[in-house]
Protein backbone atom coordinates (compact mmCIF):
# COMPACT_ATOMS: atom_id res chain seq x y z
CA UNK A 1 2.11 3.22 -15.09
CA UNK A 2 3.00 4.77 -11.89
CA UNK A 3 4.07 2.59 -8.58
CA UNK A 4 2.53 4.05 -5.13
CA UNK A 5 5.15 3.29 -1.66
CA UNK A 6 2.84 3.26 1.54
CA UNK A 7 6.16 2.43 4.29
CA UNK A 8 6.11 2.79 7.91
CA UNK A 9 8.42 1.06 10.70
CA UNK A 10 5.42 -1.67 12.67
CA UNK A 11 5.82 -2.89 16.23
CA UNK A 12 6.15 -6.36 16.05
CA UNK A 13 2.78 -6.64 18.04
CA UNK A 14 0.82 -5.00 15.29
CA UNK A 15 2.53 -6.92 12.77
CA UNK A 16 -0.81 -9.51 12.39
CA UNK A 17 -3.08 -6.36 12.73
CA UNK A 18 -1.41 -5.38 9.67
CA UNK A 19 -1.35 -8.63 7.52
CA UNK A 20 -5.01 -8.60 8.35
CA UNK A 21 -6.13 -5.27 7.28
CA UNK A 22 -4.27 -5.98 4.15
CA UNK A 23 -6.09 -9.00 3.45
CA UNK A 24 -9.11 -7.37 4.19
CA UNK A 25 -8.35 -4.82 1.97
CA UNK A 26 -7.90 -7.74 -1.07
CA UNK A 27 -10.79 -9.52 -0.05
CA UNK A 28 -12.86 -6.83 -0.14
CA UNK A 29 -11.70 -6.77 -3.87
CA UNK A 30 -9.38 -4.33 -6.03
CA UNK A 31 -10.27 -1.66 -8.80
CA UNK A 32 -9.45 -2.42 -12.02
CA UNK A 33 -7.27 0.29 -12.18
CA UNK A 34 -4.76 -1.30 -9.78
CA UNK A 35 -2.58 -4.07 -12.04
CA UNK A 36 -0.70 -5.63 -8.81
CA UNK A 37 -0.15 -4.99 -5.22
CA UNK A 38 1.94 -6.56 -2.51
CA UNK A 39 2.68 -6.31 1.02
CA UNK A 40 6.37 -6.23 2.01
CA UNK A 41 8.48 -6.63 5.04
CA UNK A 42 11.86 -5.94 5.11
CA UNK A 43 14.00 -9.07 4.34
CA UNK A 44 15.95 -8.88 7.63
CA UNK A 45 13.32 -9.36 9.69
CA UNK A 46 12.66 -5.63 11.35
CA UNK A 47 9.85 -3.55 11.72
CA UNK A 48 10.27 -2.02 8.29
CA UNK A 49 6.92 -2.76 6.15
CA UNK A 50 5.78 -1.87 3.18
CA UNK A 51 2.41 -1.55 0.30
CA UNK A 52 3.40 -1.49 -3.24
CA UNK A 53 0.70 -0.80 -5.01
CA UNK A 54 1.05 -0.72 -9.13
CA UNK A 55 -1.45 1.74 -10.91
CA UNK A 56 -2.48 1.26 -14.89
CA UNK A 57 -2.11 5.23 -14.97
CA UNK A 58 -1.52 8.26 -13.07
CA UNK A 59 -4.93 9.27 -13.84
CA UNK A 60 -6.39 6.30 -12.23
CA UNK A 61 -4.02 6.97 -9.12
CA UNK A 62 -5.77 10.52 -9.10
CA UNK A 63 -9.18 9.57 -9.44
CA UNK A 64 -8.60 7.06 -6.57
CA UNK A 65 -6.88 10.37 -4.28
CA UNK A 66 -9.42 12.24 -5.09
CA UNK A 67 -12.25 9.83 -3.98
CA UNK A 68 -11.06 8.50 -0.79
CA UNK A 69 -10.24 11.30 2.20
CA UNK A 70 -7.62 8.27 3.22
CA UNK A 71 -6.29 6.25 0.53
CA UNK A 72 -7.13 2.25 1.49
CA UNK A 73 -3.05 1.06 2.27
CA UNK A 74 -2.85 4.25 4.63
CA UNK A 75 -6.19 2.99 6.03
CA UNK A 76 -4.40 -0.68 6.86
CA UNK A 77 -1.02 1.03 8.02
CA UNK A 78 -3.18 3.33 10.31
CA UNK A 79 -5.13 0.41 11.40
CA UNK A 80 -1.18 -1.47 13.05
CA UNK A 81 -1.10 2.08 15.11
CA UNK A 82 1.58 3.78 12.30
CA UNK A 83 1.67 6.77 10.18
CA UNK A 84 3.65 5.61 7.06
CA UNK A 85 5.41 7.65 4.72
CA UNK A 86 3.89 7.53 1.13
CA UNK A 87 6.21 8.51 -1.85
CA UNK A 88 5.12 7.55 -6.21
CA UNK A 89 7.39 6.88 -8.70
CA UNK A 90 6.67 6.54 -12.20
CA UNK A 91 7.38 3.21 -13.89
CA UNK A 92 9.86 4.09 -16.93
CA UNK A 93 10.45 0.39 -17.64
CA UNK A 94 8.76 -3.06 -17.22
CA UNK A 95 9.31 -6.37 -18.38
């Protein structure tokens, strides 16, 4: 499994533009490949947001890249007026 980070800092008045895309995004419905997602915002409160995205395989994370010129939780970041960062990690250990 690998875990994608899509994170950028929102203003507050693109904050619903955000939740939106993102539930656009679900309803328009996930690949298989994709096990969970979630949208985050920091627990304080601030600007800080973030898509978590969990992949069945690094492959699948690839094939996804390689097939979209702007991977979907960029697409919704882009969409609140932000350029997030986007960082992977591979999952070592789940429960």
């Amino acid at each position: 499994m690998i875990a994608s980070f899509v994170e950028g800092k929102v203003e507050p008045k693109q904050f619903d533009v955000l939740v939106q895309g993102y539930r656009a995004l679900l309803a328009a419905g996930l690949p298989d490949a994709i096990r969970a997602t979630y949208l985050m915002q920091a627990a304080d409160g601030s600007a800080v947001w973030r898509i978590v995205t969990i992949w069945r395989s690094c492959e699948d994370l690839q094939t996804m890249r390689a097939s979209n010129p702007v991977p979907p939780a960029v697409q919704v970041f882009r969409s609140a007026k932000v350029e997030p960062a986007v960082r992977f990690f591979d999952v070592i250990v789940s429960s």
